[in-house]
Protein backbone atom coordinates (compact mmCIF):
# COMPACT_ATOMS: atom_id res chain seq x y z
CA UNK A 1 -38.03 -8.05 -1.45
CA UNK A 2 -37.70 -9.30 -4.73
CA UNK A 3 -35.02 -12.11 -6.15
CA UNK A 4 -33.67 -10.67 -9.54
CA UNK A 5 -30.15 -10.76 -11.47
CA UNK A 6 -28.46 -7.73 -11.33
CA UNK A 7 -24.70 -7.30 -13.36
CA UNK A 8 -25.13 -11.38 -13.72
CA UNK A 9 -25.33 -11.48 -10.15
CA UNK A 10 -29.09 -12.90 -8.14
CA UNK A 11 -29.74 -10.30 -5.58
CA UNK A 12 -32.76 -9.39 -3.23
CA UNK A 13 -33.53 -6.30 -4.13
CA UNK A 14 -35.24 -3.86 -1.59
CA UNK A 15 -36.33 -0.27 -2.28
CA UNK A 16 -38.06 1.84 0.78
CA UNK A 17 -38.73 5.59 1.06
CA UNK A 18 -38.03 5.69 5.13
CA UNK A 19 -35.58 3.48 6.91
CA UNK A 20 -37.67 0.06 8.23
CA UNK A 21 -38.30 -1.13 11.49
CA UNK A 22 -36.04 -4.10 12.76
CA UNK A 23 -36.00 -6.71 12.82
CA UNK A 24 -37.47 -7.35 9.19
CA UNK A 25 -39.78 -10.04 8.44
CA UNK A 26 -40.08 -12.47 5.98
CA UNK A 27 -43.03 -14.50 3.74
CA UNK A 28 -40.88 -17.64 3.48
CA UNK A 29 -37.64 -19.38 4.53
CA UNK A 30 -36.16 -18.21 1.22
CA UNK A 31 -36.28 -14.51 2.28
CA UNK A 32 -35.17 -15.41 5.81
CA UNK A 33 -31.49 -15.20 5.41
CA UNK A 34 -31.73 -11.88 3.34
CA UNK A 35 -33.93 -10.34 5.87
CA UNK A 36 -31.41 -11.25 9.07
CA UNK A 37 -29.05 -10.00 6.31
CA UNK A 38 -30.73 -6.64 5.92
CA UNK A 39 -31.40 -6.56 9.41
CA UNK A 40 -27.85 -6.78 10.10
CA UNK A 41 -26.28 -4.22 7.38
CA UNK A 42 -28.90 -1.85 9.14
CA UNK A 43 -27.78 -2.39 12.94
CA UNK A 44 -24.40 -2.48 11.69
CA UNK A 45 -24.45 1.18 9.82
CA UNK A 46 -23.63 -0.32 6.76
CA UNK A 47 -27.29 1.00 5.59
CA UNK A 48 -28.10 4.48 7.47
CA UNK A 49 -30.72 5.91 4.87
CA UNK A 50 -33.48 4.77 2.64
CA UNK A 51 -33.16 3.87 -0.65
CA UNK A 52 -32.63 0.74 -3.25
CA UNK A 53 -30.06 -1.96 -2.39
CA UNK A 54 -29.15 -5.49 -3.58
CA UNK A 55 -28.38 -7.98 -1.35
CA UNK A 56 -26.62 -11.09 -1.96
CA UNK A 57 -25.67 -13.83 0.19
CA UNK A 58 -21.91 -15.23 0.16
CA UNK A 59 -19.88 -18.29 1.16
CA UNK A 60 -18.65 -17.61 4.91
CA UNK A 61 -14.87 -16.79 5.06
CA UNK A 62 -14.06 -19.09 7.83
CA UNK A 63 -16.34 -21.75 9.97
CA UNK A 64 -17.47 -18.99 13.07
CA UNK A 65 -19.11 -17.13 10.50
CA UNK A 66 -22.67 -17.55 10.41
CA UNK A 67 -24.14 -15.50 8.33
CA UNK A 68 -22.02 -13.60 5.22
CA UNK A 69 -23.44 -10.84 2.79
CA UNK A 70 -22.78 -8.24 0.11
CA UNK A 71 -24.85 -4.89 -0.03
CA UNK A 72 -25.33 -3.08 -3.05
CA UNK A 73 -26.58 0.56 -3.40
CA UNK A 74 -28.53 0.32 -6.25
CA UNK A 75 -28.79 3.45 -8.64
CA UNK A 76 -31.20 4.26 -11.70
C-alpha cells in the first residue's frame, strides 16, 4: 500500500497479481483503516479479481456507520 494523489484525490493505492488473503495486514495505524477497508470491498464482492485500485476513506453518511470507503479501479 502506498498513500499517493490520484485526480487531486489521496488514495492508498494497491496493485497485486492474485487476489490476497484476508484479512490484510498493516505496518502502522495509518494503513489500518485502508486495510479493514480493502478487507471489506473484498468480502463484500466489490473487488473479485486482482489488479490496481485506489482506496480512499470518506466521512460516514450517518452515525451507525463505522467505517466508509471509495474503491477505485485504477487503469494505465
Amino acid at each position: 500500500m502506498t498513500l499517493q494523489t490520484v485526480d487531486g484525490r489521496e488514495v492508498f493505492v494497491v496493485d497485486f497479481d492474485v487476489m490476497p488473503e484476508l484479512p490484510i495486514t498493516w505496518k502502522d495505524n495509518q494503513e489500518a483503516l485502508y486495510a479493514q477497508a480493502l478487507t471489506d470491498a473484498i468480502q463484500n464482492g466489490v473487488i473479485t479479481e486482482p489488479g490496481k485500485y485506489g482506496i480512499s476513506l470518506d466521512d460516514p453518511v450517518d452515525h451507525t456507520v463505522t467505517l466508509s470507503y471509495s474503491i477505485y479501479t485504477i487503469k494505465e
